[in-house]
Protein backbone atom coordinates (compact mmCIF):
# COMPACT_ATOMS: atom_id res chain seq x y z
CA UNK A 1 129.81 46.27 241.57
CA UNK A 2 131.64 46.97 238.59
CA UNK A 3 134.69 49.25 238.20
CA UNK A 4 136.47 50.00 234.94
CA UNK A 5 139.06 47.59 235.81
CA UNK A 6 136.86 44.89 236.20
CA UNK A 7 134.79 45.54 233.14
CA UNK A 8 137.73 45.32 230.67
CA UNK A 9 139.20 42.72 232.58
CA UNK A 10 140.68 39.76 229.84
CA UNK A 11 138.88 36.57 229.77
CA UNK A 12 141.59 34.17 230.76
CA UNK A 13 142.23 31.66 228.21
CA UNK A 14 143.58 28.13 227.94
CA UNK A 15 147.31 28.17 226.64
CA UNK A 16 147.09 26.65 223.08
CA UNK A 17 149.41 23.16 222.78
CA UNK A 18 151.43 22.16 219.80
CA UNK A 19 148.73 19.19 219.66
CA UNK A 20 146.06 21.33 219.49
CA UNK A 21 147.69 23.38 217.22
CA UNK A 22 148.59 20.95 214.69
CA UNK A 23 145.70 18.25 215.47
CA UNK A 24 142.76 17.99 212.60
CA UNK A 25 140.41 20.74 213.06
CA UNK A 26 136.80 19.59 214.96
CA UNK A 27 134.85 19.28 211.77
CA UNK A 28 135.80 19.65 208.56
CA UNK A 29 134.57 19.82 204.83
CA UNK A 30 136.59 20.16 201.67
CA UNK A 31 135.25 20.06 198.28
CA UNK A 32 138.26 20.43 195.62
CA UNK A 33 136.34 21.42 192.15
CA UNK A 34 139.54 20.27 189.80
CA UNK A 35 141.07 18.79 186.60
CA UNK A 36 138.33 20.20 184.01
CA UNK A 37 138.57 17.35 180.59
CA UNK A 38 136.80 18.24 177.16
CA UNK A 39 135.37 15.07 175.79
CA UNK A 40 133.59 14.89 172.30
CA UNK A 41 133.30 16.68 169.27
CA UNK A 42 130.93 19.21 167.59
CA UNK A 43 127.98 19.38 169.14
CA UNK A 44 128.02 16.56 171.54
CA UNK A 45 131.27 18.30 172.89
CA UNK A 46 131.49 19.20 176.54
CA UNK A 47 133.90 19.89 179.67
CA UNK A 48 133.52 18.10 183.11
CA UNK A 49 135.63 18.76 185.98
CA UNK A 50 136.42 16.44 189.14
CA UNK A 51 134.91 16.73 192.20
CA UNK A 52 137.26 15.63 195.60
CA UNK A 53 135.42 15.58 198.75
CA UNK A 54 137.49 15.60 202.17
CA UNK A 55 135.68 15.31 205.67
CA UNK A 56 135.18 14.31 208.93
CA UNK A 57 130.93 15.09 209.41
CA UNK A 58 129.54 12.00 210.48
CA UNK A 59 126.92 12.37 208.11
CA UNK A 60 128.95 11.87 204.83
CA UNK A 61 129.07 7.86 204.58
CA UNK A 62 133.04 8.28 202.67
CA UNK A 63 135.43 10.34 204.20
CA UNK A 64 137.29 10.96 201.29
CA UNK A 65 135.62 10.44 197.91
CA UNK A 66 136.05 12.06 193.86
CA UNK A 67 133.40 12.01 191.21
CA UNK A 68 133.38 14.20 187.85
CA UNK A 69 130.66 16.24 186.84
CA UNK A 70 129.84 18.76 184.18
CA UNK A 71 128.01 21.62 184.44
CA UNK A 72 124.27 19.92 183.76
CA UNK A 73 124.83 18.35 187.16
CA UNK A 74 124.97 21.43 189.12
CA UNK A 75 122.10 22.53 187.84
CA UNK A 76 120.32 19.20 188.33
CA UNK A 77 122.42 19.84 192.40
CA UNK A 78 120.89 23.31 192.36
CA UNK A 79 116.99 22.70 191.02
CA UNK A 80 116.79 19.44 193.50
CA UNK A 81 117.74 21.64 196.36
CA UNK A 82 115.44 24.44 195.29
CA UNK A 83 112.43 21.96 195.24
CA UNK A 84 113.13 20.02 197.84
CA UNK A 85 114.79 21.94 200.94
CA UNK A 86 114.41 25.47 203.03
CA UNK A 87 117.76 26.85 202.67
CA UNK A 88 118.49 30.02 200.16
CA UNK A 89 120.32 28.15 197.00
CA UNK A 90 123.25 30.36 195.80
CA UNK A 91 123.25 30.86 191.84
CA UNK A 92 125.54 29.05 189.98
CA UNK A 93 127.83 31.29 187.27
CA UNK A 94 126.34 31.88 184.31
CA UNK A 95 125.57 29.71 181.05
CA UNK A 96 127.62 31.34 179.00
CA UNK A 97 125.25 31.95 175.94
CA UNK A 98 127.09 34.51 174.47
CA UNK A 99 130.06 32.18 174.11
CA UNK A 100 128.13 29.67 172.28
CA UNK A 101 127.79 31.90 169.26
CA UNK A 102 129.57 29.99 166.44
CA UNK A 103 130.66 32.71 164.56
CA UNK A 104 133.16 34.36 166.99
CA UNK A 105 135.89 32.42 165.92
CA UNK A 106 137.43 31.31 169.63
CA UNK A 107 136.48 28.28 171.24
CA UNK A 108 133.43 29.88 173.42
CA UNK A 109 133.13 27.85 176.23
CA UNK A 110 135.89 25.28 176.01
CA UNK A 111 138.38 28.05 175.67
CA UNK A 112 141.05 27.61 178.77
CA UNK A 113 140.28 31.07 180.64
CA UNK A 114 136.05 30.35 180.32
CA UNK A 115 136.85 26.82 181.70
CA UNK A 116 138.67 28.33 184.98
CA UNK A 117 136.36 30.86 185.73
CA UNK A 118 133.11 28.59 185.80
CA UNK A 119 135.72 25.94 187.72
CA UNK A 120 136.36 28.66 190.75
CA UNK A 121 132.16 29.60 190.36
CA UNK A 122 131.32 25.88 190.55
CA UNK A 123 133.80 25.02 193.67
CA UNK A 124 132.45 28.42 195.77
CA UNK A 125 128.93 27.10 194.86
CA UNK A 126 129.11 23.67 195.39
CA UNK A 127 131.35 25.02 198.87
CA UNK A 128 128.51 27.46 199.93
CA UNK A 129 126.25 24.23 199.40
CA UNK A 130 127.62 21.63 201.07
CA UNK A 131 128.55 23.78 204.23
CA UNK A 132 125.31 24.66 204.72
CA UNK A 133 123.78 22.40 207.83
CA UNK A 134 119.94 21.82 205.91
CA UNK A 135 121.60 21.00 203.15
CA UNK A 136 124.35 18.54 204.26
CA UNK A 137 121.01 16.16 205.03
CA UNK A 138 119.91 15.96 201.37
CA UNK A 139 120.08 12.74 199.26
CA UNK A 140 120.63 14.94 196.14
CA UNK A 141 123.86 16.27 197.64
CA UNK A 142 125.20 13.23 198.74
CA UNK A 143 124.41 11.64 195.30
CA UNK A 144 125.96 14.89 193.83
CA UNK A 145 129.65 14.62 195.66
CA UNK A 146 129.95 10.91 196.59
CA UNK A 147 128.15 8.00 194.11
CA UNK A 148 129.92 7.78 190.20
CA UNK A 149 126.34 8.18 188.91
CA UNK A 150 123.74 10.46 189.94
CA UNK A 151 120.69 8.52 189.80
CA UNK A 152 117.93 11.06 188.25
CA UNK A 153 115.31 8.62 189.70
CA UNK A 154 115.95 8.66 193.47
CA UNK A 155 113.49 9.13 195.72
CA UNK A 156 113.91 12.96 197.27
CA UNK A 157 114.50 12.81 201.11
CA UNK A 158 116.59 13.33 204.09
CA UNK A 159 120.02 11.50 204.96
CA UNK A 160 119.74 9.32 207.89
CA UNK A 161 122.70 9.44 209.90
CA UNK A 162 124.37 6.08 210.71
């Protein structure tokens, strides 16, 4: 039988160590979205930022690995996982049109303040992304954060854990 005493009774709980306090969490993922460049000139200008992956899920082949990427490649990311998986794609922020007009005599979307805001939309995408389990199988996401080149070509398809 239960009595009020009993039914708000605490759960006893293990005392927390100082290695368990300050040991590496279970499993983690970080993805830094960092150091935006501007290469180019005119039209064939554009901004890419650096991507620094740090985990411990034993389905990510590097532990620690940094790629750059502009903003085409999250959209390539984004339509590849769209196509080819079940899970609810955030969006990505927006394409700026409006600050492509040449006439409005700033510098659109290489000014400093446009570049920050898409970098903190592109790391809480690419965050929401890569913590999601479904999606943490996909080649295109592993191509995305870990290989220097994102080969366009690949075969779509699940990661095989090793």
């Amino acid at each position: 039988m239960t009595t009020p005493q009993t039914a708000t009774a605490r759960i006893s709980s293990k005392k927390q160590t100082l290695e368990d306090a300050y040991s590496p969490p279970a499993n983690f993922l970080e993805i830094d979205v960092c150091t935006p460049q501007t290469h180019g000139i005119g039209k064939k200008r554009y901004t890419d930022y650096e991507m620094r992956l740090r985990t411990n899920l034993p389905v990510f082949k590097l532990k620690e690995s940094s790629v750059r990427r502009r903003y085409s490649d999250f959209e390539w990311l984004r339509n590849e996982l769209e196509r080819d998986s079940k899970i609810v794609v955030p969006p990505l922020p927006g394409k700026a049109l409006k600050r492509q007009l040449p006439f409005l005599g700033d510098d659109g979307i290489f000014e400093e303040d446009f570049i920050e805001e898409r970098r903190k939309g592109l790391e809480i995408f690419v965050n929401k992304v890569a913590g999601h389990p479904l999606a943490q199988n996909e080649k295109c996401l592993h191509m995305f954060l870990q290989e220097p080149v994102i080969d366009k070509n690949y075969i779509p398809g699940k990661i095989r854990p090793t």
